[in-house]
Protein backbone atom coordinates (compact mmCIF):
# COMPACT_ATOMS: atom_id res chain seq x y z
CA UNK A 1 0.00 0.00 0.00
CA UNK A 2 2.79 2.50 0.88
CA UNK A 3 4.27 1.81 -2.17
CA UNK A 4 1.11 2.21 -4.37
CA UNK A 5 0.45 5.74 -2.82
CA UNK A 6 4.46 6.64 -2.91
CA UNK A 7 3.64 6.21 -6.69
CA UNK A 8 0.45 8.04 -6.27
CA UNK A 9 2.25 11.04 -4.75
CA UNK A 10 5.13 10.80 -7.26
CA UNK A 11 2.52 11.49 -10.48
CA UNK A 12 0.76 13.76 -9.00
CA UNK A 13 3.95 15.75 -8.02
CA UNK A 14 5.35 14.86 -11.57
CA UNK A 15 1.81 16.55 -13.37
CA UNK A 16 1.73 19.84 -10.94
CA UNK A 17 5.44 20.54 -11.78
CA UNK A 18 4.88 19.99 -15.59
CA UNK A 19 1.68 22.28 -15.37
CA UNK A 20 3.29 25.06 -13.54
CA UNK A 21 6.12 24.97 -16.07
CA UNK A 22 4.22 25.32 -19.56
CA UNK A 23 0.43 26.15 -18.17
CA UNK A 24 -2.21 25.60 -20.98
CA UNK A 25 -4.11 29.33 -21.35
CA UNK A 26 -7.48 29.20 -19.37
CA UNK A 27 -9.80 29.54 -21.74
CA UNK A 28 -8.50 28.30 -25.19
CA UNK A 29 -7.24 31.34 -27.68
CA UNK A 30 -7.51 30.25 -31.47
CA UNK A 31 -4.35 31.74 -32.98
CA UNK A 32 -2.62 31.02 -36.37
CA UNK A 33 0.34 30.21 -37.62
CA UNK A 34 2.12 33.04 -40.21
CA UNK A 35 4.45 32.47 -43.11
CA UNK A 36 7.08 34.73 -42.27
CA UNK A 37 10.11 35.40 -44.77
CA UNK A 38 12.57 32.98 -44.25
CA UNK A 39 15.52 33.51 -41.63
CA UNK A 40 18.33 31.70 -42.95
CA UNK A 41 21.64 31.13 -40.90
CA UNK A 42 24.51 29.08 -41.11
CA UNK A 43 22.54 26.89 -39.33
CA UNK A 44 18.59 27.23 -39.32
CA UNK A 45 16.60 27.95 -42.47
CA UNK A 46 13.55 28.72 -40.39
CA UNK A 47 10.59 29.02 -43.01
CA UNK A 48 7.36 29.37 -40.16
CA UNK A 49 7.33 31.19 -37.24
CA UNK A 50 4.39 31.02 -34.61
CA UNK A 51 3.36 34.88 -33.65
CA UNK A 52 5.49 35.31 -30.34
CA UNK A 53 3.40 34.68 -26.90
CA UNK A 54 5.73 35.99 -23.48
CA UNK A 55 6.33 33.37 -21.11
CA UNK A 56 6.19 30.13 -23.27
CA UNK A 57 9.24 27.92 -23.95
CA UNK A 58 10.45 27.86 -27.81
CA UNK A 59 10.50 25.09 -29.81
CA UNK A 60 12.45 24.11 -32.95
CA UNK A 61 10.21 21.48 -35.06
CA UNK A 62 12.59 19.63 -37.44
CA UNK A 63 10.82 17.90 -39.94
CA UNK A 64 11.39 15.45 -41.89
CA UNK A 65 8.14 13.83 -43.69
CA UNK A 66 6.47 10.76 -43.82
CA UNK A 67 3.07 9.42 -42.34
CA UNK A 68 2.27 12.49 -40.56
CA UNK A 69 3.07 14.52 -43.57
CA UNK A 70 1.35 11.83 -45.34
CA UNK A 71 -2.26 12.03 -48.33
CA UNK A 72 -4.03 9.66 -49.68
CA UNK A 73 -7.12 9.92 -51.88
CA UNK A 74 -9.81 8.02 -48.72
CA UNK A 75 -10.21 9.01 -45.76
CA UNK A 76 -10.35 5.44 -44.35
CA UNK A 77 -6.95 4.48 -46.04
CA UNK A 78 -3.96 3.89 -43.50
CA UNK A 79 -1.60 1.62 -45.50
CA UNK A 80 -1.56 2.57 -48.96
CA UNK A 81 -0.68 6.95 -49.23
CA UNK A 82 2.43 8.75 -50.65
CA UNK A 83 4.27 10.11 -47.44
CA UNK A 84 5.97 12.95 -46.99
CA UNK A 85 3.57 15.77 -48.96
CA UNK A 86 2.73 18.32 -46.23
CA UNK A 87 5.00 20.88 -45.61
CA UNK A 88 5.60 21.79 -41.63
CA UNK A 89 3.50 25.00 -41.58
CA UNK A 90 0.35 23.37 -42.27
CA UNK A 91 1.03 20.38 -40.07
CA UNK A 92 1.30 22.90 -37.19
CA UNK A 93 -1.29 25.00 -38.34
CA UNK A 94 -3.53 22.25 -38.12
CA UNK A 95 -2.93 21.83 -34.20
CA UNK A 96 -3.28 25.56 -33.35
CA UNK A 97 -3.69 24.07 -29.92
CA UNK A 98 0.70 24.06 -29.92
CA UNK A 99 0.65 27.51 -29.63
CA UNK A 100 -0.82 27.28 -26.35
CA UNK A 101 2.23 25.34 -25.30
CA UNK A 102 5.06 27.02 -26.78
CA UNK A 103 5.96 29.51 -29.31
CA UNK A 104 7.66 27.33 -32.35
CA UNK A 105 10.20 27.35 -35.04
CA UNK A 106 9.60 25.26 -38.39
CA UNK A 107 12.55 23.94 -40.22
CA UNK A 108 12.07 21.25 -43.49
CA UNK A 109 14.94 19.34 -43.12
CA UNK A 110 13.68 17.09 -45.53
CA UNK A 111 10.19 15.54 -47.36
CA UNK A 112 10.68 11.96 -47.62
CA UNK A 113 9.60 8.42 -45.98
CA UNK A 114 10.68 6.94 -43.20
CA UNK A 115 12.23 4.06 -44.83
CA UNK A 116 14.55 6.81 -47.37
CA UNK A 117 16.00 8.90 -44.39
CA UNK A 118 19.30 8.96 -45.62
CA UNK A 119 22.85 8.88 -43.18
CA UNK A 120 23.49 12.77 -44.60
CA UNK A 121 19.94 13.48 -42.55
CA UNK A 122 20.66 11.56 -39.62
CA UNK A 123 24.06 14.03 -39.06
CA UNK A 124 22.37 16.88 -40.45
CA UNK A 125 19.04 16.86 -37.55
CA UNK A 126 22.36 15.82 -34.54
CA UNK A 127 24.29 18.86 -35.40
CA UNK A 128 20.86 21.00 -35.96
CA UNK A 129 19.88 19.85 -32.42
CA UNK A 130 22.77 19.94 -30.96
CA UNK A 131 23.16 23.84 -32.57
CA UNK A 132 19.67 24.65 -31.14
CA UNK A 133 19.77 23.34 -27.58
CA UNK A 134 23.34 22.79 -26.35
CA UNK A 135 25.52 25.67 -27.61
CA UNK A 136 26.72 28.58 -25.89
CA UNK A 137 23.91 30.93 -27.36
CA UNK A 138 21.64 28.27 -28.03
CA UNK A 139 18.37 29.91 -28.73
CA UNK A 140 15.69 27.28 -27.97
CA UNK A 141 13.83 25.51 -25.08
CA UNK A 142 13.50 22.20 -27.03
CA UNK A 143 13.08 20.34 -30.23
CA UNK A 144 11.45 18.39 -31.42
CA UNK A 145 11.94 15.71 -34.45
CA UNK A 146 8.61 15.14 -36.53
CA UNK A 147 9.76 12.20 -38.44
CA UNK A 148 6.45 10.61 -39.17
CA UNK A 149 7.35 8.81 -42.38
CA UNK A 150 5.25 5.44 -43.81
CA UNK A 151 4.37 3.70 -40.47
CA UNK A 152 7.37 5.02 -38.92
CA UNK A 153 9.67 2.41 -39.86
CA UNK A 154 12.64 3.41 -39.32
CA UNK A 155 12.16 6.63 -36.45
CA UNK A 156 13.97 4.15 -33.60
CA UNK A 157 17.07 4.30 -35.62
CA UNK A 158 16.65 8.30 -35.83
CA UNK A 159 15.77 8.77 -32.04
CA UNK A 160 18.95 6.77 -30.99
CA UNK A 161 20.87 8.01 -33.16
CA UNK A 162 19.63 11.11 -31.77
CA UNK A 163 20.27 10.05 -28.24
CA UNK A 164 23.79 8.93 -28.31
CA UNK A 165 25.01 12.23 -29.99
CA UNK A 166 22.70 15.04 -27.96
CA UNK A 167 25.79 16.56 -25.97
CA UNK A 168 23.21 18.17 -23.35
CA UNK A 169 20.30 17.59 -20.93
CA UNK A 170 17.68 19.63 -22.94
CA UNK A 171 14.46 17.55 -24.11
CA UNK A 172 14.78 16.45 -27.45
CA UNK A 173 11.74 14.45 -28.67
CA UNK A 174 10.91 12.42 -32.09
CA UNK A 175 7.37 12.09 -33.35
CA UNK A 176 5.52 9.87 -35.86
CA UNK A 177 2.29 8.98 -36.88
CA UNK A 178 1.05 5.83 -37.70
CA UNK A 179 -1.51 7.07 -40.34
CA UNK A 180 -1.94 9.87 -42.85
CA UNK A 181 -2.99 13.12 -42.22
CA UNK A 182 -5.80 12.47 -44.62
CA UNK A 183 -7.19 9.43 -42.08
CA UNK A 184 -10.84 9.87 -40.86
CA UNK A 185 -8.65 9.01 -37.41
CA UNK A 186 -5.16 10.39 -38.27
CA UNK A 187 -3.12 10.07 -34.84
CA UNK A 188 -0.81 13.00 -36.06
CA UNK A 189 -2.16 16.11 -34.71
CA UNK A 190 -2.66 14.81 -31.24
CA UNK A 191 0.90 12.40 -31.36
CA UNK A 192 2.62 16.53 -32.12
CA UNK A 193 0.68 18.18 -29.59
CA UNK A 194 1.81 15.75 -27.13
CA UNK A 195 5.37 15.51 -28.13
CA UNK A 196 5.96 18.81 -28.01
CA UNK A 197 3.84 19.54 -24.85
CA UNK A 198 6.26 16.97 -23.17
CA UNK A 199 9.64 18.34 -24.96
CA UNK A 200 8.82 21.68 -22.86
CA UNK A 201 8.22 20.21 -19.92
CA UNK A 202 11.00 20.26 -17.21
CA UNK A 203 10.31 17.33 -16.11
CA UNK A 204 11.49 16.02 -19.64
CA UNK A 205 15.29 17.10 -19.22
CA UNK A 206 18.19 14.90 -18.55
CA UNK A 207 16.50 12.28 -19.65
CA UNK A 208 18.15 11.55 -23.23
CA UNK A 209 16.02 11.50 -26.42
CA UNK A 210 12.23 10.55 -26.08
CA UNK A 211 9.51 8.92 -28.23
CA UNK A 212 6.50 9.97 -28.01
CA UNK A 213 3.13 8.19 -29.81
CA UNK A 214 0.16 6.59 -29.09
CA UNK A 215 -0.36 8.57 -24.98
CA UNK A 216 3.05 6.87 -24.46
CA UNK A 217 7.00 8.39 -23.60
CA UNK A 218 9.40 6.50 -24.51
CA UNK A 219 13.39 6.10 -23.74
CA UNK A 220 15.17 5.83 -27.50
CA UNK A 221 17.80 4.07 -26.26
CA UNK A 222 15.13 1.30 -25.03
CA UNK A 223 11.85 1.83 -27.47
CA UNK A 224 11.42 -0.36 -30.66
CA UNK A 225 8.81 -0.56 -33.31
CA UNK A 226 6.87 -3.80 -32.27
CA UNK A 227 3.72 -3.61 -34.96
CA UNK A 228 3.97 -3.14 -38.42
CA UNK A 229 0.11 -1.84 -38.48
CA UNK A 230 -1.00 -0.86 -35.28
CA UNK A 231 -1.02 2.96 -33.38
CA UNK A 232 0.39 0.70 -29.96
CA UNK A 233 3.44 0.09 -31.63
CA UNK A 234 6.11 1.50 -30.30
CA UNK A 235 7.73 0.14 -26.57
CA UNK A 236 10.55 -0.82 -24.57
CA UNK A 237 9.27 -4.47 -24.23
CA UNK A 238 11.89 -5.03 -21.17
CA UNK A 239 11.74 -1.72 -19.22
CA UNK A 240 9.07 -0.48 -20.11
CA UNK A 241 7.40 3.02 -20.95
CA UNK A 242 8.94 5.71 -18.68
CA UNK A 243 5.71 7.75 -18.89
CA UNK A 244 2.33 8.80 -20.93
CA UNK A 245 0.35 11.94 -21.12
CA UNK A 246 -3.07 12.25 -19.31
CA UNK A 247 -5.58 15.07 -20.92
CA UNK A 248 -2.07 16.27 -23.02
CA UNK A 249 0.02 16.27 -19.66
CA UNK A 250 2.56 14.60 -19.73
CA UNK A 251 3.77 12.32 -16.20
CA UNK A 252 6.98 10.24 -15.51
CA UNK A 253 6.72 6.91 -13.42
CA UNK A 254 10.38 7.72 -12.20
CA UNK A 255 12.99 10.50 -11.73
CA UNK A 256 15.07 11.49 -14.82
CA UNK A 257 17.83 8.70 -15.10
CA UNK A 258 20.00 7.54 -17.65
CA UNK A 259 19.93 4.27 -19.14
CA UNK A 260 22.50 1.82 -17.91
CA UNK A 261 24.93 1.20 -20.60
CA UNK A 262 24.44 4.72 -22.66
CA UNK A 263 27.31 6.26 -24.18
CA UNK A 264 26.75 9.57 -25.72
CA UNK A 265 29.30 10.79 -28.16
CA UNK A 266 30.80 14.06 -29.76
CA UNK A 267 30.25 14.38 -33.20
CA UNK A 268 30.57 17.58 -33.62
CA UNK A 269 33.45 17.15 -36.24
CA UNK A 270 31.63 14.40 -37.93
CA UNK A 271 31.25 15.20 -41.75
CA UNK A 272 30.10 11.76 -42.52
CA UNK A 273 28.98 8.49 -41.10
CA UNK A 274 30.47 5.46 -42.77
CA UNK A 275 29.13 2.68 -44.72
CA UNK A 276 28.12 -0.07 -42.65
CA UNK A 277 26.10 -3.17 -43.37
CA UNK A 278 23.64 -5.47 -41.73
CA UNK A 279 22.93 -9.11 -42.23
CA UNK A 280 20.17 -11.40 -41.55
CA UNK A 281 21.02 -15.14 -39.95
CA UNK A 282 19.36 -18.09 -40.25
CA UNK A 283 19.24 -21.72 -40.51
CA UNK A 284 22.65 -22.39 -43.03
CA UNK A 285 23.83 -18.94 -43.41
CA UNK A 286 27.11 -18.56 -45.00
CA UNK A 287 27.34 -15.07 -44.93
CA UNK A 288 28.77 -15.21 -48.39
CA UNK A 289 27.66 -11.82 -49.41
CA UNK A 290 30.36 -10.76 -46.70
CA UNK A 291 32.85 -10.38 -49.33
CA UNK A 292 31.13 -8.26 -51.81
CA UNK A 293 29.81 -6.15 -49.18
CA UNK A 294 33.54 -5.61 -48.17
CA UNK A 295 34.83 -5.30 -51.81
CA UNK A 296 32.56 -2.54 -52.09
CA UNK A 297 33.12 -0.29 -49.36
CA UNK A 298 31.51 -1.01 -46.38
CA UNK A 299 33.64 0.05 -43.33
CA UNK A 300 31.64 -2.71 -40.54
CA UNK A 301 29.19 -5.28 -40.53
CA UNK A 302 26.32 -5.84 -38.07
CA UNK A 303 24.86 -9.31 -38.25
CA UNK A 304 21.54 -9.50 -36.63
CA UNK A 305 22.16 -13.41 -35.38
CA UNK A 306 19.82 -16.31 -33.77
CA UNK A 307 18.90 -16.88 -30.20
CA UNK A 308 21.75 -14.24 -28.32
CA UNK A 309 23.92 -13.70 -30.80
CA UNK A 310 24.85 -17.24 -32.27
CA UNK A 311 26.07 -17.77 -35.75
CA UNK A 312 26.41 -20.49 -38.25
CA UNK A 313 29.31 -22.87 -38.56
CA UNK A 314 28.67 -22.49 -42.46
CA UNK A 315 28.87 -18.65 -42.18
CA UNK A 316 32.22 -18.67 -39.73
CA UNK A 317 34.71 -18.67 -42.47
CA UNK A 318 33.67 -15.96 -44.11
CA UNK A 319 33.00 -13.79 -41.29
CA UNK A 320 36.74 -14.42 -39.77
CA UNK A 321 37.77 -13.29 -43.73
CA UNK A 322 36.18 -10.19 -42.60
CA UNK A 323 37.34 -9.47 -39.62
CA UNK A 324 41.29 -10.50 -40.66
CA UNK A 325 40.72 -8.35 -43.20
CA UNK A 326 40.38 -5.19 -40.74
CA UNK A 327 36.70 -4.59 -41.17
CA UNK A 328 34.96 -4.84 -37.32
CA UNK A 329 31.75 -7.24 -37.59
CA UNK A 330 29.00 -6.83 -34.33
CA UNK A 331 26.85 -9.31 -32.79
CA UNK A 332 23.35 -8.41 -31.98
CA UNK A 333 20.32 -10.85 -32.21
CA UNK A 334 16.77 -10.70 -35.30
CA UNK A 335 14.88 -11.50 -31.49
CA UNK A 336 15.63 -7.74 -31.35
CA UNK A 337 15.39 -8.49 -27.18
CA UNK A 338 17.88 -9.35 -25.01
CA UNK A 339 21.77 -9.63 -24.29
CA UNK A 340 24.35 -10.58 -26.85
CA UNK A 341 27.15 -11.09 -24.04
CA UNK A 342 31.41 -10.91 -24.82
CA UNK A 343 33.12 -13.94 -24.99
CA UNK A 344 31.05 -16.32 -27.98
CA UNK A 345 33.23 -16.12 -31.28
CA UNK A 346 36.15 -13.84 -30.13
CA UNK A 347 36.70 -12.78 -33.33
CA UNK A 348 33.72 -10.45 -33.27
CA UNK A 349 32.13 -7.87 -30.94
CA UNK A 350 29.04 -8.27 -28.95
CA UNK A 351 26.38 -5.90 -29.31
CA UNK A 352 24.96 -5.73 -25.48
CA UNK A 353 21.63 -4.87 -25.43
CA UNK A 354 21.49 -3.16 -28.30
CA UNK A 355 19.23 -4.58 -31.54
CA UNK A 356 20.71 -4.61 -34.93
CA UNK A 357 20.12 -1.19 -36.22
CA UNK A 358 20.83 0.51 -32.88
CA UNK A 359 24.22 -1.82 -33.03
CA UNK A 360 24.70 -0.45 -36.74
CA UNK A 361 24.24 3.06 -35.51
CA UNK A 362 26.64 3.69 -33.07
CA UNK A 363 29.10 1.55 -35.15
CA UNK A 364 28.93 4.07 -37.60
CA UNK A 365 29.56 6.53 -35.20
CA UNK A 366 32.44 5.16 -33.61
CA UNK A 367 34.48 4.24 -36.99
CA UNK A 368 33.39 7.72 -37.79
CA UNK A 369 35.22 8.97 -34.71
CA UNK A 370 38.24 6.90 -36.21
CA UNK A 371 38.26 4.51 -32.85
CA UNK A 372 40.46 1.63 -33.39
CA UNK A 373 38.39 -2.17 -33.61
CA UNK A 374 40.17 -2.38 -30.25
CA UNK A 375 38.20 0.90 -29.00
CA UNK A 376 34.94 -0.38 -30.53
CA UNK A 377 35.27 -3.35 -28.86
CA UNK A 378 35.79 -1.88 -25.40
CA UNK A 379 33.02 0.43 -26.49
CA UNK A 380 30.17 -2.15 -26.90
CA UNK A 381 31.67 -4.70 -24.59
CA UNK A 382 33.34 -2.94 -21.09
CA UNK A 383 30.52 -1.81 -20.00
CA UNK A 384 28.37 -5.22 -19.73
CA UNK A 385 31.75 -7.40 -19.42
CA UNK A 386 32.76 -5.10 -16.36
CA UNK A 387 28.78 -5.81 -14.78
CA UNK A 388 29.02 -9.87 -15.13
CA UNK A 389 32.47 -9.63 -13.67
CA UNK A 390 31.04 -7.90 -10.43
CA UNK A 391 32.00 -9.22 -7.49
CA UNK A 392 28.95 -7.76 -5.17
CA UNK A 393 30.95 -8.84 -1.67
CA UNK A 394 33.94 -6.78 -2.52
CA UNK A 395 31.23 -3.64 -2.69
CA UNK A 396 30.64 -4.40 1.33
């Protein structure tokens, strides 16, 4: 019972502090987004500007495209639209209700799907982020990332991407949809109200990059698309959502913590994130298309293996080729759950708890950081190698 009202106490404390942060107006004000001439920088290319309101935070949207952007001819159509065809003025102007939140900044980083976000994008919305919320004069509050490209498929990879290369505390926050904005029940106005409603809230900060859809927040470094069709799609099937909005409020089950193998890099100096591969296993693998993917450029190789990790005898030779051949090849698991542990087929480096495209991601940022295979190795595998080897009685 104590515990249940401990809980009790903590939400409640969690919602006051958020409300008395970014209050909602009392009565609701209808106000409209204006086209302002664009204010280009070094930087920004800011294109839409909300008229200013005193005392509300300032968000930078990013967008990118996709499902939230999305049209398609019916109204009851969620699988088959073209994605990416609504620019981000009128996808805020359609939730005028944001501008009781915050004042906001729209920026079109790009206008494509999910599925064609490109690596040049990924390191294009880290150093815009980074610019906006972590510099010396940084000039906004939050941002937040609407991605919302065909069923999302691929905003995990941006949001962790995201997460291990934010280089401050300040709320960042990635959005989708899991239907077009042409839907009879489009999920996209209310999935940005609430993202960006929790991206100003305090109680968002220090908590690394968040996803929020569906009434749910998300950890990136945990969260995972888990439906192909459905709006309850995205989760941390282990630890679980870290919070959800109630009447557009967001709440937090817990204090702001930090995942416990997160690394979080500089990349500040990045000008490109290197080719690297993943690959599928299964029953008889050989892995032969190792050696074309190496011929042809690719700088590491991911391989998304059975069970925790495990690989095929048939496939072995070819991936020691790679690996004598100086090209670093990670273990992660297709089960997308779980623990790829150090010490199974030396030759290669075990993921952690990382899936395969999370894996792949901060591979690319590491080689792009020019760490030796010896540093990516201690990179993925220290920090899980140094927990087994624990000895608890030496801590008392």
């Amino acid at each position: 019972m104590f515990v249940k009202a401990s809980l009790a106490l903590a939400a409640a404390a969690s919602l006051l502090g958020t409300t008395s942060a970014a209050p909602l107006a009392s009565s609701f004000v209808e106000r409209s987004l204006v086209e302002r001439a664009p204010v280009t920088s070094v930087d920004f290319n800011v294109t839409y500007k909300s008229n200013y309101t005193e005392h509300l935070p300032k968000t930078l949207i990013l967008a990118t495209g996709g499902t939230i952007a999305g049209s398609s001819s019916s109204a009851t159509d969620s699988t088959a639209y073209t994605a990416g065809v609504v620019g981000i003025g009128v996808l805020v102007e359609a939730v005028p209700q944001l501008l009781n939140v915050s004042n906001i900044d729209g920026m079109q980083v790009s206008n494509v799907g999910s599925e064609s976000l490109t690596d040049e994008i990924a390191l294009r919305l880290s150093k815009l982020a980074n610019k906006a919320l972590c510099a010396a004069d940084a000039p906004y509050d939050a941002v937040c990332v609407a991605q919302l490209p065909p069923r999302t498929d691929t905003l995990e990879e941006t949001a962790f991407f995201l997460d291990i290369t934010i280089g401050c505390d300040k709320p960042v926050v990635v959005v989708g949809s899991m239907r077009p904005s042409t839907a009879i029940s489009a999920d996209g106005p209310n999935n940005l109200l609430q993202a960006v409603t929790t991206a100003v809230s305090p109680n968002s900060r220090a908590r690394g990059t968040l996803i929020v859809l569906n009434d749910r927040i998300c950890a990136a470094y945990y969260c995972e698309k888990t439906q192909a069709n459905t709006l309850n799609t995205f989760a941390s099937p282990e630890p679980g959502y870290i919070g959800g909005l109630l009447s557009d409020k967001p709440f937090y089950y817990m204090g702001a913590s930090k995942p416990t193998f997160k690394q979080v890099f500089d990349i500040s100096n990045v000008t490109e994130l290197p080719h690297v591969e993943i690959f599928y296993s299964y029953q008889g693998a050989d892995f032969e298309l190792l050696n074309t993917t190496v011929a042809n450029g690719a700088k590491g190789v991911v391989i998304a293996g059975t069970g925790a990790g495990s690989l095929t005898d048939a496939g072995m030779t070819n991936v020691d080729a790679t690996v004598s051949s100086g090209v670093p090849v990670v273990r992660s698991t297709k089960i997308n759950v779980g623990f790829v542990t150090p010490g199974d087929y030396p030759n290669t480096i075990a993921s952690g708890s990382l899936n395969p495209v999370k894996s792949r991601r901060q591979l690319q940022v590491l080689l792009a950081l020019n760490k030796t295979n010896d540093e990516i190795r201690t990179a993925f595998e220290e920090p899980l190698k140094t927990y087994l080897n624990f000895n608890i009685s030496s801590y008392y």
